[in-house]
N, C-alpha and C. Protein backbone atom coordinates (compact mmCIF):
# COMPACT_ATOMS: atom_id res chain seq x y z
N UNK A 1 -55.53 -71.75 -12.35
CA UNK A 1 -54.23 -71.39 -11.82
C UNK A 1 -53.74 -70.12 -12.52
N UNK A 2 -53.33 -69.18 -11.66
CA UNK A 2 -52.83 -68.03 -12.25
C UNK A 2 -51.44 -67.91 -12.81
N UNK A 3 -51.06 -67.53 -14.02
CA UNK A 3 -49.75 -67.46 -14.92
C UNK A 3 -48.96 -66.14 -13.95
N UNK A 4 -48.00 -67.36 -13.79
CA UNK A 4 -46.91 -66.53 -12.96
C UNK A 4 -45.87 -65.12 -13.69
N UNK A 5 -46.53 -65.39 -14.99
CA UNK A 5 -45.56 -64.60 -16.20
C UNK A 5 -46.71 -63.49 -16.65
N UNK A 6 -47.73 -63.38 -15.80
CA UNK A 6 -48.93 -62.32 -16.29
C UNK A 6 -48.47 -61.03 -15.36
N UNK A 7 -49.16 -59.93 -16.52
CA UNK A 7 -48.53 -58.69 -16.47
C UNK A 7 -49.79 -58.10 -15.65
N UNK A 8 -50.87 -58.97 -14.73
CA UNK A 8 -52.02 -58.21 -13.70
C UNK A 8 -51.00 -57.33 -12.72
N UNK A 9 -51.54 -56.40 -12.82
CA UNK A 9 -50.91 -55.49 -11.35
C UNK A 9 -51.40 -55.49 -10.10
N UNK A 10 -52.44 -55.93 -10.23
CA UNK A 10 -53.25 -56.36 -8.54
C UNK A 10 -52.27 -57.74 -8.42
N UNK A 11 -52.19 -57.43 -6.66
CA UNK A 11 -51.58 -58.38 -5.97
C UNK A 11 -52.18 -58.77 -4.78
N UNK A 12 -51.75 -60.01 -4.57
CA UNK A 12 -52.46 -60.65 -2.97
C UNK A 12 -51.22 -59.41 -1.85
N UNK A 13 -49.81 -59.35 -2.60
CA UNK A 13 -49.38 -58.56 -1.74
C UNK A 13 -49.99 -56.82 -0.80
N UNK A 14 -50.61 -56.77 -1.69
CA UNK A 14 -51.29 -55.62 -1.62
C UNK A 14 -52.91 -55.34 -1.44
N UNK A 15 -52.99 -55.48 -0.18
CA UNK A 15 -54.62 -56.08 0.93
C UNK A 15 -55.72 -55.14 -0.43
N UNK A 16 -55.66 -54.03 -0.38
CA UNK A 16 -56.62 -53.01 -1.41
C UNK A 16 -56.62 -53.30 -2.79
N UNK A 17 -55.74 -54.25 -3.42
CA UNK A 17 -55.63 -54.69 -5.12
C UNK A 17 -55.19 -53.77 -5.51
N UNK A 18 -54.23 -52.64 -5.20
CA UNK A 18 -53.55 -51.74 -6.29
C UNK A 18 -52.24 -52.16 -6.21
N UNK A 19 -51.39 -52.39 -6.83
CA UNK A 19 -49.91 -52.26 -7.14
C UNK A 19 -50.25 -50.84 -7.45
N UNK A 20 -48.56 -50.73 -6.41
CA UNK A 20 -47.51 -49.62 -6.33
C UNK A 20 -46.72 -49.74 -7.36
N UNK A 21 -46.51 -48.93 -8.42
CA UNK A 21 -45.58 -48.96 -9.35
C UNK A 21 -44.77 -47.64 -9.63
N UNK A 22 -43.39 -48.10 -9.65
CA UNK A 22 -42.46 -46.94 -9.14
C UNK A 22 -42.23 -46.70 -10.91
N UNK A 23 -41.52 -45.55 -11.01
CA UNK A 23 -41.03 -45.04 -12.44
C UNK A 23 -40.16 -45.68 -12.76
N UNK A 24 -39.80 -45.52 -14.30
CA UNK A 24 -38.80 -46.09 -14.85
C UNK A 24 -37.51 -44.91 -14.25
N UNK A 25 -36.18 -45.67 -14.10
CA UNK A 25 -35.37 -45.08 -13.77
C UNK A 25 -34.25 -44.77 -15.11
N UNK A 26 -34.57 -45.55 -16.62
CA UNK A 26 -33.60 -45.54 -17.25
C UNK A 26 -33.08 -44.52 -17.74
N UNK A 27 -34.46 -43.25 -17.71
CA UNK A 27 -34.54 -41.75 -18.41
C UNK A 27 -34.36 -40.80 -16.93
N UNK A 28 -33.86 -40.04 -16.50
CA UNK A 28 -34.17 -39.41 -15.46
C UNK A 28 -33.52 -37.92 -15.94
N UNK A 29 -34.43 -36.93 -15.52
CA UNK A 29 -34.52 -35.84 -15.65
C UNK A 29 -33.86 -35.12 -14.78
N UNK A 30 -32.50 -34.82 -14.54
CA UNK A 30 -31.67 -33.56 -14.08
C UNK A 30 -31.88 -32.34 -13.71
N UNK A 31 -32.03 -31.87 -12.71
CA UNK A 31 -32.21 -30.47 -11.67
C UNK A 31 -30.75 -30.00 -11.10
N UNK A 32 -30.75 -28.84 -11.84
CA UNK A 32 -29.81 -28.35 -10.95
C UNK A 32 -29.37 -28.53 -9.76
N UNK A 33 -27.99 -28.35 -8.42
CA UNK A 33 -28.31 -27.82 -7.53
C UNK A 33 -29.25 -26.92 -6.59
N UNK A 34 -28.99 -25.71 -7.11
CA UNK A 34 -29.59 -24.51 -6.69
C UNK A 34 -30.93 -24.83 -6.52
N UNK A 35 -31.72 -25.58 -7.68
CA UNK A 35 -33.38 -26.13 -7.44
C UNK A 35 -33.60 -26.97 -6.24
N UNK A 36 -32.64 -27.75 -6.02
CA UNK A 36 -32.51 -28.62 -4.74
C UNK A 36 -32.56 -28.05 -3.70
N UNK A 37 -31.26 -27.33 -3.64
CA UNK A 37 -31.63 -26.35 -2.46
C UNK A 37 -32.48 -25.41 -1.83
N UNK A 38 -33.07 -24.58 -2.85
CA UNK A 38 -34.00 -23.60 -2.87
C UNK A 38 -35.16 -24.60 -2.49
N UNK A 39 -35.47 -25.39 -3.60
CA UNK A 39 -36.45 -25.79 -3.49
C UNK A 39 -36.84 -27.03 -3.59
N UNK A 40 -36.49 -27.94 -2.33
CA UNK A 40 -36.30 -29.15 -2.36
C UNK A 40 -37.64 -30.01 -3.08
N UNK A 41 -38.97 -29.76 -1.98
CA UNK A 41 -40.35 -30.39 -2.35
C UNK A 41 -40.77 -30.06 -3.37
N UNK A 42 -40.71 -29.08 -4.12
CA UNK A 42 -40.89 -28.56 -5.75
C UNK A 42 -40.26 -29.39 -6.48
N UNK A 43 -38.86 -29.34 -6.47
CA UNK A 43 -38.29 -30.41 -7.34
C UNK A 43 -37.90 -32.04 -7.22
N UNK A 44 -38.77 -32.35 -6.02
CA UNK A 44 -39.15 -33.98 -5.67
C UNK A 44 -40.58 -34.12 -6.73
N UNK A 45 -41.01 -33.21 -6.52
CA UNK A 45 -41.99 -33.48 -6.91
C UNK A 45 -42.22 -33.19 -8.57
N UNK A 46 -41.15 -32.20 -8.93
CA UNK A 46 -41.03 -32.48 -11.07
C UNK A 46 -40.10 -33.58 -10.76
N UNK A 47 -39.21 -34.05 -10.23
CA UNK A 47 -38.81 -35.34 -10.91
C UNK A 47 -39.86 -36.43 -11.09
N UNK A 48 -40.17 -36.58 -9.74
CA UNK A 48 -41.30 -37.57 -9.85
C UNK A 48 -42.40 -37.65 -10.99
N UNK A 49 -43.03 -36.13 -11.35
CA UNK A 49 -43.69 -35.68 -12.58
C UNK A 49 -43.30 -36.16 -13.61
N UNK A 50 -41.74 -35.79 -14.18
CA UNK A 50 -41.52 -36.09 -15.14
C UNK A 50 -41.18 -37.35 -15.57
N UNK A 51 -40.72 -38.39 -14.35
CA UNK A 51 -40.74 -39.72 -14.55
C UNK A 51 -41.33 -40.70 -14.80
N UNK A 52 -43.12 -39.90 -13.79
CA UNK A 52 -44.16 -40.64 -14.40
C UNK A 52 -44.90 -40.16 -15.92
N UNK A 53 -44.65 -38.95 -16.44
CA UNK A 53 -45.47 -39.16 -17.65
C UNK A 53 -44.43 -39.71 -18.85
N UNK A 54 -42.92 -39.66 -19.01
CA UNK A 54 -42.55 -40.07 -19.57
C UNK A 54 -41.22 -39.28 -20.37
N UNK A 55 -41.27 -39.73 -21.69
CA UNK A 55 -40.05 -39.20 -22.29
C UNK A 55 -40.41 -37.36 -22.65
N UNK A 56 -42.02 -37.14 -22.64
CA UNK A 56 -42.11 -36.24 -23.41
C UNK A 56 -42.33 -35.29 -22.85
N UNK A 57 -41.41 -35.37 -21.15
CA UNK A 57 -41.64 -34.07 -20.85
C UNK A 57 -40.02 -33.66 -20.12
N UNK A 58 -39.94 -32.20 -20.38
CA UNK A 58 -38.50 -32.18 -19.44
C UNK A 58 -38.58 -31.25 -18.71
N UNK A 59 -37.15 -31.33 -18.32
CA UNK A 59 -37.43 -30.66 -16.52
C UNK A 59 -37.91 -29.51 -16.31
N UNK A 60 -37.23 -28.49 -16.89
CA UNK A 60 -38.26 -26.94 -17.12
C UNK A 60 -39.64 -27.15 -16.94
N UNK A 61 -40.47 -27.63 -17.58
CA UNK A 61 -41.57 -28.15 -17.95
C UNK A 61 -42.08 -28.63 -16.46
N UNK A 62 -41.40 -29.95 -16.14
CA UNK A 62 -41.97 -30.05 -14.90
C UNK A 62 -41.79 -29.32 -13.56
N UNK A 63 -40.89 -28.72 -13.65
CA UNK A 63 -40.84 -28.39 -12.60
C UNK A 63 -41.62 -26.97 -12.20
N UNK A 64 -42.16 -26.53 -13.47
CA UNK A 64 -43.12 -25.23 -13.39
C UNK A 64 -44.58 -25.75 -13.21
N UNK A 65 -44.55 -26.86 -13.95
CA UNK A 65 -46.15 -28.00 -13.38
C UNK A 65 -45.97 -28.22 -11.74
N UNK A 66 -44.87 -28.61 -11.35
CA UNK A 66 -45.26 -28.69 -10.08
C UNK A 66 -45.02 -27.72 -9.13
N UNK A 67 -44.45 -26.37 -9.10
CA UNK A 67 -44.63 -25.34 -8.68
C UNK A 67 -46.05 -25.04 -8.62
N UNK A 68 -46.41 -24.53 -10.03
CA UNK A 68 -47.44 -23.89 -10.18
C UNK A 68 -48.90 -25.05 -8.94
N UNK A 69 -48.55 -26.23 -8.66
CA UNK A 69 -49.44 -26.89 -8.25
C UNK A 69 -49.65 -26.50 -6.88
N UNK A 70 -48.58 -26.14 -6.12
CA UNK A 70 -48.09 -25.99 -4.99
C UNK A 70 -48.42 -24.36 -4.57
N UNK A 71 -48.18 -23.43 -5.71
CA UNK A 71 -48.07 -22.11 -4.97
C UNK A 71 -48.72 -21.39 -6.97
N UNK A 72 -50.23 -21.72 -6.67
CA UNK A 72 -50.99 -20.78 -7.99
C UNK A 72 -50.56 -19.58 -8.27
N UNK A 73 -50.23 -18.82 -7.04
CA UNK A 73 -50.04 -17.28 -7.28
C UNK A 73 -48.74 -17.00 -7.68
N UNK A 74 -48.04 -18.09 -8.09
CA UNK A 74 -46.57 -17.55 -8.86
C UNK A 74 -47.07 -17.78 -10.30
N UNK A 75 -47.92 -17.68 -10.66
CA UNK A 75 -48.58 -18.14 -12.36
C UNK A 75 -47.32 -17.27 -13.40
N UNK A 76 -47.55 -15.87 -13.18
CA UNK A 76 -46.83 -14.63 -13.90
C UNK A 76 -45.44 -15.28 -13.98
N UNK A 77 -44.50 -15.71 -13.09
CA UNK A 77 -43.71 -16.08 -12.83
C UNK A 77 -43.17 -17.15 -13.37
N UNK A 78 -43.49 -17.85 -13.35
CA UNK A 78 -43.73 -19.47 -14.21
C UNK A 78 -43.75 -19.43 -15.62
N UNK A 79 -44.71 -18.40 -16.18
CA UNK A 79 -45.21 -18.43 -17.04
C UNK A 79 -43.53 -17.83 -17.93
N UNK A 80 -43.33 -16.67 -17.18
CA UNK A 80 -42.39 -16.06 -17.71
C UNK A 80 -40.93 -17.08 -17.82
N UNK A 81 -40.40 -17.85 -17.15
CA UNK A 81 -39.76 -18.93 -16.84
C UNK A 81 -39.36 -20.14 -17.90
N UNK A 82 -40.97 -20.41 -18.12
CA UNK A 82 -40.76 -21.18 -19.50
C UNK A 82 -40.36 -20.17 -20.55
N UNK A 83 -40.72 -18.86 -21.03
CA UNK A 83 -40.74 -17.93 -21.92
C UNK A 83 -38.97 -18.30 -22.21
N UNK A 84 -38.27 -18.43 -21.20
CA UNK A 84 -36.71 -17.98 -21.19
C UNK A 84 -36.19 -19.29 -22.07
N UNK A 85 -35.24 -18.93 -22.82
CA UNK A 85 -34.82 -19.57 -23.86
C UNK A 85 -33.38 -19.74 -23.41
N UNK A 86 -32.73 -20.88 -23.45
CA UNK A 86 -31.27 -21.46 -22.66
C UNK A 86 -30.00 -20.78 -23.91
């Protein structure tokens, strides 16, 4: 009999055996407006980044990881981006 209090992530719910596991929501990483607007799918996609690796990354950070994933040829750009000091 399987322990109802076990931490397996495969489920009968889930026909393929992977659990879906969403991020923690307790830390969440803040984007401007303007990033939203400009650039909505860029910055869906550093939140999401930064939610899944954790505390040790922040938004600057991700959100030039997931640029850069999306559009390589802004490298110079990016690069220079992080350079900038708040």
């Amino acid at each position: 009999m399987a322990d109802p209090n076990s931490t397996d992530l495969a489920s009968e719910d889930f026909p393929d055996g992977v659990a879906r596991t969403t991020a923690d929501t307790s830390r969440r990483v803040r984007f401007p407006l303007v990033r939203w607007l400009l650039a909505p799918r860029t910055t869906w996609q550093a939140r999401r980044l930064a939610a899944d690796f954790g505390e040790g990354m922040d938004a600057r950070t991700a959100w030039v990881m997931a640029r850069l994933a999306r559009h390589p040829d802004e490298r110079g750009y990016a690069m220079a981006h992080l350079d900038v000091v708040d």
